[in-house]
C-alpha atoms as a PDB file:
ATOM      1  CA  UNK A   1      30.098 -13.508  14.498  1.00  0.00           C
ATOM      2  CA  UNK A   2      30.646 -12.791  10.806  1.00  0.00           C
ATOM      3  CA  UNK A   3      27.459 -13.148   9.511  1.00  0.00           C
ATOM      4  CA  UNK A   4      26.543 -10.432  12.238  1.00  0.00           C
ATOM      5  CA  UNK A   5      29.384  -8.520  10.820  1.00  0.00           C
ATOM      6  CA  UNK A   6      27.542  -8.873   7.217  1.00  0.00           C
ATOM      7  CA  UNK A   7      24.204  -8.370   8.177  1.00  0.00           C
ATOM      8  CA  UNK A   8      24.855  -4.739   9.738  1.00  0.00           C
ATOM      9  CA  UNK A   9      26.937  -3.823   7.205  1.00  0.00           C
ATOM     10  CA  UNK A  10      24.239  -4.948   4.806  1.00  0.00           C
ATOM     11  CA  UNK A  11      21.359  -3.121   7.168  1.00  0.00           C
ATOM     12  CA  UNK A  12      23.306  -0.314   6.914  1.00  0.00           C
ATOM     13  CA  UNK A  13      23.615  -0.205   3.038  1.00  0.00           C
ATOM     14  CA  UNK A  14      20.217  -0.691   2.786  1.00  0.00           C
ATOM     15  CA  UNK A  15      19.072   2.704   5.096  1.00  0.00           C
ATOM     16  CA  UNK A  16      21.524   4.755   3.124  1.00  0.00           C
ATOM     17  CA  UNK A  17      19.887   3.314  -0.207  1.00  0.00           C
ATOM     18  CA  UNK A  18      16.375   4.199   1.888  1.00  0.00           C
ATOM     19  CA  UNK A  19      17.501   7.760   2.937  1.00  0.00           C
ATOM     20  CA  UNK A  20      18.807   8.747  -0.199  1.00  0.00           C
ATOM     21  CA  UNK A  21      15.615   7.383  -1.872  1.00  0.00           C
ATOM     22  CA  UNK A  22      13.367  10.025   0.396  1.00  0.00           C
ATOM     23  CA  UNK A  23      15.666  12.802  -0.767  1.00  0.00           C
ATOM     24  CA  UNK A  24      15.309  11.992  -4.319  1.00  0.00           C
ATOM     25  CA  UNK A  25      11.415  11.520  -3.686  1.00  0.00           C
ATOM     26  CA  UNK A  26      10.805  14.790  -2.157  1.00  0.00           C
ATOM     27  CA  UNK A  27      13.666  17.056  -4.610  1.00  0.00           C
ATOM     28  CA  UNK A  28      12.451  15.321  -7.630  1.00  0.00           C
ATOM     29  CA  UNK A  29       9.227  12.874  -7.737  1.00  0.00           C
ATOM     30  CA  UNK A  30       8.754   9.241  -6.325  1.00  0.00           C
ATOM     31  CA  UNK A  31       8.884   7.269  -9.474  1.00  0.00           C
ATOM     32  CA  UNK A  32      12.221   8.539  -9.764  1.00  0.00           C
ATOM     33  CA  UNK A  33      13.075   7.619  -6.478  1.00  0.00           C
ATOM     34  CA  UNK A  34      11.897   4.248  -6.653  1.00  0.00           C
ATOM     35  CA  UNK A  35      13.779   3.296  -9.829  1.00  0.00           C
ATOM     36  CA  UNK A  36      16.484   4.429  -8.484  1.00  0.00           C
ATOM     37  CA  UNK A  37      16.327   2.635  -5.224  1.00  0.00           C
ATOM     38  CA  UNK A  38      15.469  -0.612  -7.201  1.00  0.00           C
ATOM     39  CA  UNK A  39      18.685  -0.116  -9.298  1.00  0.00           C
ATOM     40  CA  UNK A  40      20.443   0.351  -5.824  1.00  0.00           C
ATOM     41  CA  UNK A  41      19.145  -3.143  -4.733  1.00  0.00           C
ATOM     42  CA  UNK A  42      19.279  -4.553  -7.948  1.00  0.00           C
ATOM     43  CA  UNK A  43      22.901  -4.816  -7.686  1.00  0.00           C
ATOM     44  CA  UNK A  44      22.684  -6.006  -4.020  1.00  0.00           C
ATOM     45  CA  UNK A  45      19.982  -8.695  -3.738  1.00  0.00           C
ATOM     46  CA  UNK A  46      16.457  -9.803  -4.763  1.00  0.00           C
ATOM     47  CA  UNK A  47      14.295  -6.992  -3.368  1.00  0.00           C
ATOM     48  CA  UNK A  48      12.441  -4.484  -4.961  1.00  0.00           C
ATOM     49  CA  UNK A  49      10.266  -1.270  -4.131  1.00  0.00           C
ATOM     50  CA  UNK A  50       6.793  -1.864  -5.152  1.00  0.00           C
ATOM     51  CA  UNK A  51       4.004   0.251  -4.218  1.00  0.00           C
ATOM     52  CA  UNK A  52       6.335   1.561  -1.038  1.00  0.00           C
ATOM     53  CA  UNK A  53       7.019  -1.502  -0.123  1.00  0.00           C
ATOM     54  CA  UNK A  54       9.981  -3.528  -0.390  1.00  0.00           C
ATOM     55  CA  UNK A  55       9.014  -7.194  -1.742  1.00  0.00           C
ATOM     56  CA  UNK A  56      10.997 -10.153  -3.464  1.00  0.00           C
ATOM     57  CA  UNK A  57      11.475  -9.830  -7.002  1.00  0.00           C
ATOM     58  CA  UNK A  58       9.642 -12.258  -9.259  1.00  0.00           C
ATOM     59  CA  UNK A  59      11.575 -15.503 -10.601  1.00  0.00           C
ATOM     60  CA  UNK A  60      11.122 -16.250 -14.484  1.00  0.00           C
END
């Protein structure tokens, strides 16, 4: 039941991240909304925005 718990609370982080990303696209440009949004996630797991997608960041 917890890891229910985490994973909406963690779905829901991620549309807010998502939502505020369009806003920023549309008021400003999308390459500022995508670095943005990819310093969002950085702090929250190993995805990235690429290309409007969200992928797995690469492992060095």
């Amino acid at each position: 039941m917890e890891a229910s718990h985490e994973k909406r609370e963690q779905s829901q982080q991620l549309l807010e991240i998502a939502k505020t990303g369009v806003e920023r696209a549309i008021e400003t440009d999308e390459e500022e909304a995508i670095a943005w949004m990819n310093q969002q996630l950085e702090n929250k797991s190993d995805l990235l925005i690429k290309n409007g997608s969200i992928t797995e960041k690469s492992r060095s």
